[in-house]
PDB file of N, CA and C in Angstrom:
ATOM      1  N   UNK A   1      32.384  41.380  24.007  1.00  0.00           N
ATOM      2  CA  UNK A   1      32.090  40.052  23.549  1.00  0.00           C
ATOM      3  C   UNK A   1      31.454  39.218  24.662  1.00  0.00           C
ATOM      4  N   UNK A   2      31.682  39.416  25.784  1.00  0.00           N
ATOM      5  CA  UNK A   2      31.232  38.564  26.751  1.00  0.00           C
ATOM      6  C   UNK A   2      29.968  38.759  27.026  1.00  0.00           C
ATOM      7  N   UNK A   3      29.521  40.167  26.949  1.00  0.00           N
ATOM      8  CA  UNK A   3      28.172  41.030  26.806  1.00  0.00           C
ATOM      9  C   UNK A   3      27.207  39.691  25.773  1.00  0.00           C
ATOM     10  N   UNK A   4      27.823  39.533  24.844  1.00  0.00           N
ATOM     11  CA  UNK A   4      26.690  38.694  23.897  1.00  0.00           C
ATOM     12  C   UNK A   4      26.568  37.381  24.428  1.00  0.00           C
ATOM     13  N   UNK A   5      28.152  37.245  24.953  1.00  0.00           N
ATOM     14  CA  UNK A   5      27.924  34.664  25.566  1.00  0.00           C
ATOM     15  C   UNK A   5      26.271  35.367  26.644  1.00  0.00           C
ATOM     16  N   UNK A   6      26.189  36.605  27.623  1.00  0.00           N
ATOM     17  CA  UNK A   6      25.667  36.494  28.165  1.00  0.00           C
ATOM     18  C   UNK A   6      24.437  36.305  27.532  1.00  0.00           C
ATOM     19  N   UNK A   7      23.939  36.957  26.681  1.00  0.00           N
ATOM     20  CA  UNK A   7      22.655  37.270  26.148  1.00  0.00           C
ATOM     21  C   UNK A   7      22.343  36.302  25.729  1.00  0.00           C
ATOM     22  N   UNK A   8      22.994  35.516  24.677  1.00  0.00           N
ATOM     23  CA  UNK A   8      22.922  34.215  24.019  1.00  0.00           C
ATOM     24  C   UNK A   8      22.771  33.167  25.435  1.00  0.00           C
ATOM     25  N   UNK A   9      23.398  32.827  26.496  1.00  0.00           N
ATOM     26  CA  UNK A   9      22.981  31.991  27.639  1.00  0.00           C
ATOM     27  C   UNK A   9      21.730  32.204  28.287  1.00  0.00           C
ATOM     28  N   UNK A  10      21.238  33.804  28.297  1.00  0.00           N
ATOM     29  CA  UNK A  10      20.337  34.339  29.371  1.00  0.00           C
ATOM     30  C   UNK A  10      18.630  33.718  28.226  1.00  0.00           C
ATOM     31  N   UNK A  11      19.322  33.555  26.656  1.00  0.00           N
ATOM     32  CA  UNK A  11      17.885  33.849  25.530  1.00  0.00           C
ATOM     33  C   UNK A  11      17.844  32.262  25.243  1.00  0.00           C
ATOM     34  N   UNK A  12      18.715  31.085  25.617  1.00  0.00           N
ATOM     35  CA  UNK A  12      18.795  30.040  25.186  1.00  0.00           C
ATOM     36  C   UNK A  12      18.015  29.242  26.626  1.00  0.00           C
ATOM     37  N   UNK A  13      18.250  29.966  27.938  1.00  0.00           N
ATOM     38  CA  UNK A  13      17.630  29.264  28.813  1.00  0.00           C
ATOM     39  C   UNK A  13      16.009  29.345  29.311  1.00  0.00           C
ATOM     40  N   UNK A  14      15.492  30.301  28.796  1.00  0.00           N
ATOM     41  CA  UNK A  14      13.901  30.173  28.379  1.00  0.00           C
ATOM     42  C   UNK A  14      13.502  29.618  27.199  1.00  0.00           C
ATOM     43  N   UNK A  15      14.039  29.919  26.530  1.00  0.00           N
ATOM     44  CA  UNK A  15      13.762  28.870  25.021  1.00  0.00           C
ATOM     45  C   UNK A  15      13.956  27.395  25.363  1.00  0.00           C
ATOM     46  N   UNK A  16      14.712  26.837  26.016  1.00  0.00           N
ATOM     47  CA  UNK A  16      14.577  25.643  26.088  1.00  0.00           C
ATOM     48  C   UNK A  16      13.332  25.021  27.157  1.00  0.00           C
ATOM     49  N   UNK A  17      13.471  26.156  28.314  1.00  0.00           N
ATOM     50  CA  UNK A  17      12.012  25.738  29.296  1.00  0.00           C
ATOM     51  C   UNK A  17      10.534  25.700  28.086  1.00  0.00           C
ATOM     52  N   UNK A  18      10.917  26.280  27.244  1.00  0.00           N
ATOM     53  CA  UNK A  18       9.462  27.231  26.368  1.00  0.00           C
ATOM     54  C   UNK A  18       9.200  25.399  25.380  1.00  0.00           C
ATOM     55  N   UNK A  19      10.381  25.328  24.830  1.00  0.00           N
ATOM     56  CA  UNK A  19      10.171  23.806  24.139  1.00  0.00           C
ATOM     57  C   UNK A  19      10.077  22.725  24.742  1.00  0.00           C
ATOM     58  N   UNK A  20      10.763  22.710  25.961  1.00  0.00           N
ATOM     59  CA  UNK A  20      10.530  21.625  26.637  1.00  0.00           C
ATOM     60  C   UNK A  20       9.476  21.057  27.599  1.00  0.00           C
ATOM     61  N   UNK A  21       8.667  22.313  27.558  1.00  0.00           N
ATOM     62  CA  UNK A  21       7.851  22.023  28.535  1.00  0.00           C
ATOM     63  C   UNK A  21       6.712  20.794  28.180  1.00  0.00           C
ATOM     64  N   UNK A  22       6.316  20.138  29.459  1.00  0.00           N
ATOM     65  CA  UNK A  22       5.303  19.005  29.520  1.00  0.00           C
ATOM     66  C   UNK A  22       3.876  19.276  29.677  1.00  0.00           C
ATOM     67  N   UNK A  23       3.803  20.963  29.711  1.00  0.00           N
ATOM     68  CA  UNK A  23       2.341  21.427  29.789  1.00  0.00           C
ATOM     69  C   UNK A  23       1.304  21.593  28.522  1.00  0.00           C
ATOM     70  N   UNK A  24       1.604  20.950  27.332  1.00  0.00           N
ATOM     71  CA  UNK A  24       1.218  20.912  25.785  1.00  0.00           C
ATOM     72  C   UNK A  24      -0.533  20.801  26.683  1.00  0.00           C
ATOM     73  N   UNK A  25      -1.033  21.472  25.459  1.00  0.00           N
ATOM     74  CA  UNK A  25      -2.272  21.591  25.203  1.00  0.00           C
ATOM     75  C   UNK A  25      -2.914  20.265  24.444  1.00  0.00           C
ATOM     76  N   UNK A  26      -3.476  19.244  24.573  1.00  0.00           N
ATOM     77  CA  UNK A  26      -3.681  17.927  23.704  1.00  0.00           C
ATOM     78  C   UNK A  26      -4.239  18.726  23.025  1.00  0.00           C
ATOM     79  N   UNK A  27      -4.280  17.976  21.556  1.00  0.00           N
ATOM     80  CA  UNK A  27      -5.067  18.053  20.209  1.00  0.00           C
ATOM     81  C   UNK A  27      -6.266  18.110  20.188  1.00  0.00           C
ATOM     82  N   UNK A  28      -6.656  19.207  19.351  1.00  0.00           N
ATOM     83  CA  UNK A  28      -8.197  18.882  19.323  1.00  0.00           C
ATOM     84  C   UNK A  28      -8.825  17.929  18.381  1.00  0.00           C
ATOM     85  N   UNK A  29      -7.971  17.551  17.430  1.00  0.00           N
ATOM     86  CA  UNK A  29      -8.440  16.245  16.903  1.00  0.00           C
ATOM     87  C   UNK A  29      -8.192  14.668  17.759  1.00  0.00           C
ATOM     88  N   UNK A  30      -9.190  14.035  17.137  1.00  0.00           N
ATOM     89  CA  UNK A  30      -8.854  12.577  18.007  1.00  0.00           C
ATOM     90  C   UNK A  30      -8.159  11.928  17.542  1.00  0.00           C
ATOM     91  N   UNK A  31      -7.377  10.800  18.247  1.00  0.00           N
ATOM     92  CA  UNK A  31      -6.766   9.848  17.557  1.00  0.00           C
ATOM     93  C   UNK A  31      -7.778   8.519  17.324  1.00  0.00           C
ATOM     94  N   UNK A  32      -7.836   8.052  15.995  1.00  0.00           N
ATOM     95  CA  UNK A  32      -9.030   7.456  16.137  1.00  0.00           C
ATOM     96  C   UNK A  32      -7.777   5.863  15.152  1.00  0.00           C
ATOM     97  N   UNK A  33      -7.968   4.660  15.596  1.00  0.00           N
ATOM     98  CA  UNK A  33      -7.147   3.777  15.447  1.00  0.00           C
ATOM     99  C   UNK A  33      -7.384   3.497  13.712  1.00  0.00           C
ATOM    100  N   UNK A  34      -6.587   3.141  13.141  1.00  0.00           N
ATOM    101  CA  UNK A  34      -6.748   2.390  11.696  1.00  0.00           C
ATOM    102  C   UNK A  34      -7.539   1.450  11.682  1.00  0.00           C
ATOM    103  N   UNK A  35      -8.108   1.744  10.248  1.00  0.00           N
ATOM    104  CA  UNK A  35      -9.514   0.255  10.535  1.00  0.00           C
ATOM    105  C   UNK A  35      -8.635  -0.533   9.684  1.00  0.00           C
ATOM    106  N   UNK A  36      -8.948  -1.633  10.280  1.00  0.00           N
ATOM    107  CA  UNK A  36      -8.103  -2.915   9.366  1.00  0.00           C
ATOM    108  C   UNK A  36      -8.804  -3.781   8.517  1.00  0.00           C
ATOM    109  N   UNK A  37      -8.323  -3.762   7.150  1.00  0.00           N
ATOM    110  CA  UNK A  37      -9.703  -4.287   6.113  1.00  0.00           C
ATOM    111  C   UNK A  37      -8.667  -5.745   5.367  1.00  0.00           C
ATOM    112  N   UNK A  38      -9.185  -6.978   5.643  1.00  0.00           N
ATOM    113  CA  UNK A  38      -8.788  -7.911   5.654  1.00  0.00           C
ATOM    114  C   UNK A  38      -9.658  -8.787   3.871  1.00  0.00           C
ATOM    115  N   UNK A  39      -8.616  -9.387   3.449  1.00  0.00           N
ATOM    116  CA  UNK A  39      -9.288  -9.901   2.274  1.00  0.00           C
ATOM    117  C   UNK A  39      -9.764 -11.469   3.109  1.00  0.00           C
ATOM    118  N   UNK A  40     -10.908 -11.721   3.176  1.00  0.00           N
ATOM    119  CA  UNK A  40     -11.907 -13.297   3.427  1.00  0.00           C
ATOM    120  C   UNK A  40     -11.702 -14.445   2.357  1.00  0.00           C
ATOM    121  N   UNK A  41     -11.362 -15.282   3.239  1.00  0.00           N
ATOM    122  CA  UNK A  41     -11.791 -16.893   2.079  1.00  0.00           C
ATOM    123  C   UNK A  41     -12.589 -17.157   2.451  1.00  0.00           C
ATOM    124  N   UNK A  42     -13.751 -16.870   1.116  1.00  0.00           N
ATOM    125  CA  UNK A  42     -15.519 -17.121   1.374  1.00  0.00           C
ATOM    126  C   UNK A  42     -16.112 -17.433   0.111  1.00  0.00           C
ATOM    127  N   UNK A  43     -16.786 -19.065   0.343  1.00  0.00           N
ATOM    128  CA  UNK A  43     -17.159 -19.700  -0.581  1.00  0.00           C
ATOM    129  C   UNK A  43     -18.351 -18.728  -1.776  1.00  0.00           C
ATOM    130  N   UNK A  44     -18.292 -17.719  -1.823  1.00  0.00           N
ATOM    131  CA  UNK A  44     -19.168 -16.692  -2.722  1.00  0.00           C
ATOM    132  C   UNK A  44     -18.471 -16.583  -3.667  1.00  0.00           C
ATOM    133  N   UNK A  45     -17.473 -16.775  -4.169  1.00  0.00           N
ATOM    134  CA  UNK A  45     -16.396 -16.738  -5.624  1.00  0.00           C
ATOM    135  C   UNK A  45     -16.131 -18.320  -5.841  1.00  0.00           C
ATOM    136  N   UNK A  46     -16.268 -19.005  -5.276  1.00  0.00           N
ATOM    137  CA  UNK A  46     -15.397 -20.341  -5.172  1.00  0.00           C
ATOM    138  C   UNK A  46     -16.027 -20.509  -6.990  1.00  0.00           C
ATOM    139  N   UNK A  47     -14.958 -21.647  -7.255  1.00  0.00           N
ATOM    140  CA  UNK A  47     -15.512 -21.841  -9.033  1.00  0.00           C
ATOM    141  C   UNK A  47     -16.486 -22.743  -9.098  1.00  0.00           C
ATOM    142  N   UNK A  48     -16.655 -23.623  -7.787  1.00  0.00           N
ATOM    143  CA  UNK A  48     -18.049 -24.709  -7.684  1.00  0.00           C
ATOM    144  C   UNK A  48     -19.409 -23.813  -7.973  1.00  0.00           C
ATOM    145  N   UNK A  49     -19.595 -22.565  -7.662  1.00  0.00           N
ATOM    146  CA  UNK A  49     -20.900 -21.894  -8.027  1.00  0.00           C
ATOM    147  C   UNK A  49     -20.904 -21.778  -9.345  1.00  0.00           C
ATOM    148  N   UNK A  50     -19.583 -21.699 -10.452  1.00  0.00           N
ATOM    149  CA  UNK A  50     -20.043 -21.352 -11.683  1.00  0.00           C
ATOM    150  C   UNK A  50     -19.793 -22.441 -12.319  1.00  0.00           C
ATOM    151  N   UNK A  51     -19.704 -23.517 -11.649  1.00  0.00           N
ATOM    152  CA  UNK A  51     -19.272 -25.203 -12.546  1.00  0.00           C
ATOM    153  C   UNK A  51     -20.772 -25.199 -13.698  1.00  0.00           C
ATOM    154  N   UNK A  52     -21.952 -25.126 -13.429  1.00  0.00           N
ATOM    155  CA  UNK A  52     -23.119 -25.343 -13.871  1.00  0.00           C
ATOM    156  C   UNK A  52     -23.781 -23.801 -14.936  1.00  0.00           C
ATOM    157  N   UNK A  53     -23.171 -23.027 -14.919  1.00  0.00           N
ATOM    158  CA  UNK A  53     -23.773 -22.392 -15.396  1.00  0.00           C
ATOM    159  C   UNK A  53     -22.699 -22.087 -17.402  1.00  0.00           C
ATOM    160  N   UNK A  54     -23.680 -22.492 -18.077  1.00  0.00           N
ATOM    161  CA  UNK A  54     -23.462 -22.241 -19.464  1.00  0.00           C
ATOM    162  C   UNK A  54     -22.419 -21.095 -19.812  1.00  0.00           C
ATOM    163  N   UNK A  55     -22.986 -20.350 -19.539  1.00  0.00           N
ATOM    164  CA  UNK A  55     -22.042 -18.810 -19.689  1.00  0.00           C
ATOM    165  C   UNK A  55     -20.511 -18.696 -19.628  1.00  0.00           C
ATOM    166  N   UNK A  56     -20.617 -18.815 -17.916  1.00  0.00           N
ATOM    167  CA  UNK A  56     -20.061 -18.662 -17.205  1.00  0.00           C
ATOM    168  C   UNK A  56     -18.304 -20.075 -17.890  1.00  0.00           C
ATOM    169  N   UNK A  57     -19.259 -21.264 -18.690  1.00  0.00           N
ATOM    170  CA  UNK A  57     -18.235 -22.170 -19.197  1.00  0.00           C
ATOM    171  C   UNK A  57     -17.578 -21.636 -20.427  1.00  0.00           C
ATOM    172  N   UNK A  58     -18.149 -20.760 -21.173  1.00  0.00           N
ATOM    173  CA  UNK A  58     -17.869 -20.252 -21.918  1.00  0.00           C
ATOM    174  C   UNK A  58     -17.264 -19.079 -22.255  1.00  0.00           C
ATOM    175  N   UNK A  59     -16.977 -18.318 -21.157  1.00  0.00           N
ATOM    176  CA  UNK A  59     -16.488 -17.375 -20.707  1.00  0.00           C
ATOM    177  C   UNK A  59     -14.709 -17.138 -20.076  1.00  0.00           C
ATOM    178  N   UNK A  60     -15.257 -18.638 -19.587  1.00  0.00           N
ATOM    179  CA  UNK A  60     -14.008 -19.332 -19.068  1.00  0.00           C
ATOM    180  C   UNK A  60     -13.098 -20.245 -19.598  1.00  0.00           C
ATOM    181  N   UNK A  61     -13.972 -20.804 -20.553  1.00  0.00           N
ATOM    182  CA  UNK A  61     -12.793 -21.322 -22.017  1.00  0.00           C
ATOM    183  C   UNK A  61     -12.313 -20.382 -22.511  1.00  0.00           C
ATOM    184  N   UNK A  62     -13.209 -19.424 -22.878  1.00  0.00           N
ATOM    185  CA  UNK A  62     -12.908 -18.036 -24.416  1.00  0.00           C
ATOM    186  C   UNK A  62     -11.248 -17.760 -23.172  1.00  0.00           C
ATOM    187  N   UNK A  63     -11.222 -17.955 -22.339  1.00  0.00           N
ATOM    188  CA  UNK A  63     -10.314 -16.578 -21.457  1.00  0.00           C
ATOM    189  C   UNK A  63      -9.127 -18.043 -21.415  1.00  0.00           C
ATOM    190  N   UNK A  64      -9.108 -19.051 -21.439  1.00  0.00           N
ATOM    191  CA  UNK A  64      -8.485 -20.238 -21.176  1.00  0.00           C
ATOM    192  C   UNK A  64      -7.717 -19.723 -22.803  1.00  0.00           C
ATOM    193  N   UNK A  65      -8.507 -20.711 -23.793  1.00  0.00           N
ATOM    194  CA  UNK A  65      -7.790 -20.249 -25.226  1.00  0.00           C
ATOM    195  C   UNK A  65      -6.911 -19.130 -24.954  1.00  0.00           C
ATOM    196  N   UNK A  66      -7.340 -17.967 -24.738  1.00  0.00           N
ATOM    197  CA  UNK A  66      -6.584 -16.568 -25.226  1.00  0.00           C
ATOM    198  C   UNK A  66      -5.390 -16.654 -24.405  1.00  0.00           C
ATOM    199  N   UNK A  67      -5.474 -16.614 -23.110  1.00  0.00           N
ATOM    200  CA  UNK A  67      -4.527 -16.793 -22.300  1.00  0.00           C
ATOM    201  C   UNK A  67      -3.007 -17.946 -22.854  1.00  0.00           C
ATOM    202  N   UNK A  68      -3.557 -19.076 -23.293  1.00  0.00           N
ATOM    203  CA  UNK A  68      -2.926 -19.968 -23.927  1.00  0.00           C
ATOM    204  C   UNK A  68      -2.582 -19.431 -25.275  1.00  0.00           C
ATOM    205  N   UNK A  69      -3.170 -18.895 -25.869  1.00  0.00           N
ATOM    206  CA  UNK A  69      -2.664 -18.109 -27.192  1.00  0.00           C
ATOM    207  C   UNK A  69      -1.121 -17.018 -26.945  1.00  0.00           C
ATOM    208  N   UNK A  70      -1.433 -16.280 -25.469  1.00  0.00           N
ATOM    209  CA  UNK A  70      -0.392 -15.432 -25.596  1.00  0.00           C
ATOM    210  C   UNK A  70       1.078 -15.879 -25.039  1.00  0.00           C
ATOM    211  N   UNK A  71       0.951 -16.823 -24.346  1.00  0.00           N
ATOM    212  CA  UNK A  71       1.891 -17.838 -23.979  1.00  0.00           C
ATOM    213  C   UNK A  71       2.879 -18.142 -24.523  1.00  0.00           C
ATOM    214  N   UNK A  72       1.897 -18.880 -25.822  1.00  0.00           N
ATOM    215  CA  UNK A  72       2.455 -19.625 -26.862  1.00  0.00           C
ATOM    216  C   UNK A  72       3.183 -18.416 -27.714  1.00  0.00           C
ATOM    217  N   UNK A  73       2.250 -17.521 -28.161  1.00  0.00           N
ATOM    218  CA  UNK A  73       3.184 -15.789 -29.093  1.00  0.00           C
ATOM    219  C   UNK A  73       4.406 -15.569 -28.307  1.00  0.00           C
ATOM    220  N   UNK A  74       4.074 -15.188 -26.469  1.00  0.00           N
ATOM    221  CA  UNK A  74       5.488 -14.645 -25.798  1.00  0.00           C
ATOM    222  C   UNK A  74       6.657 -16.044 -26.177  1.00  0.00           C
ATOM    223  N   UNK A  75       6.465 -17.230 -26.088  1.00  0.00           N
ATOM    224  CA  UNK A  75       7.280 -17.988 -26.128  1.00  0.00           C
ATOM    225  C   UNK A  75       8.106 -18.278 -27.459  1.00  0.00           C
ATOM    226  N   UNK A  76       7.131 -17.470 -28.816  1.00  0.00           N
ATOM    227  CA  UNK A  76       8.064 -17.952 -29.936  1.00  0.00           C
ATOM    228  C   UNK A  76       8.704 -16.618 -29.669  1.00  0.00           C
ATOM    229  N   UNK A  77       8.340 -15.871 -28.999  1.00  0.00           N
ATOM    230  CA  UNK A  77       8.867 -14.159 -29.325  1.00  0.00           C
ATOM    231  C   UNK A  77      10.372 -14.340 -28.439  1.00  0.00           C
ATOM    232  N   UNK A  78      10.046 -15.139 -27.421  1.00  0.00           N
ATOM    233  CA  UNK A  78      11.326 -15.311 -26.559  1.00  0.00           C
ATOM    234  C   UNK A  78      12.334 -15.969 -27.369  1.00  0.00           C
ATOM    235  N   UNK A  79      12.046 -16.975 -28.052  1.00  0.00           N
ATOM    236  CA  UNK A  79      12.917 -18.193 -28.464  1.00  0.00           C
ATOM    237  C   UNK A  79      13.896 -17.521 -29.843  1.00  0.00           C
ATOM    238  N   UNK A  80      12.567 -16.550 -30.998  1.00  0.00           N
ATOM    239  CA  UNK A  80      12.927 -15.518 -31.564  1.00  0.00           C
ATOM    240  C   UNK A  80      14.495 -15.163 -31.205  1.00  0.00           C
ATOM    241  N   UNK A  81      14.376 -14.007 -30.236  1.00  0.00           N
ATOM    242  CA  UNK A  81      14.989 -13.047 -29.169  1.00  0.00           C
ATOM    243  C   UNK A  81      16.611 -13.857 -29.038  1.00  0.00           C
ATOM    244  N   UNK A  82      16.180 -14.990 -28.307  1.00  0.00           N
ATOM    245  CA  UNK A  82      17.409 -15.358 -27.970  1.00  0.00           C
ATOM    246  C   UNK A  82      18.180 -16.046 -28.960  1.00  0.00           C
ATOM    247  N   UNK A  83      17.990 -16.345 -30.069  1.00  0.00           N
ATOM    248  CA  UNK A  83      18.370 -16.651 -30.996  1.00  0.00           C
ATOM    249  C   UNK A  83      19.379 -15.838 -31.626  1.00  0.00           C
ATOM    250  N   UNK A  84      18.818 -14.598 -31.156  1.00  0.00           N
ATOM    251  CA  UNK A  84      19.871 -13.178 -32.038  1.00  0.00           C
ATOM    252  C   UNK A  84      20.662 -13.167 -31.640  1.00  0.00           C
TER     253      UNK A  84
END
């Protein structure tokens, strides 16, 4: 039995030089940093560009109404609901 503590001490003390060592080969890939992609406040959306344009008012009511339409449905649907 003592035959094996040896073997097991003699096979554990190169294995640890073998992992531990500080001589690593660097990567051959690079480390290349994260690009950082940021959302801008930039007057190119602002709603002053589409104040004037026809469409664009109409587009934006049609979506006003509907929006206000489903509001009003979720809210009887809620009132519905809690009623039960």
């Amino acid at each position: 039995m003592k035959v094996h503590y040896i073997n097991i001490l003699l096979f554990a003390l190169p294995l640890n030089i073998l992992v531990g060592s500080p001589h690593k080969k660097p990567s051959i890939t690079p480390n290349f940093p994260p690009n950082t992609r940021l959302l801008c406040d930039c007057e190119l959306y602002s709603p002053a560009n589409y104040d004037d344009d026809p469409q664009m008012k109409k587009i934006m009511e049609n979506f006003d109404r509907q929006t206000s339409q489903r509001f009003h449905e979720y809210d009887e649907r809620m009132k519905t609901t809690r009623q039960k």
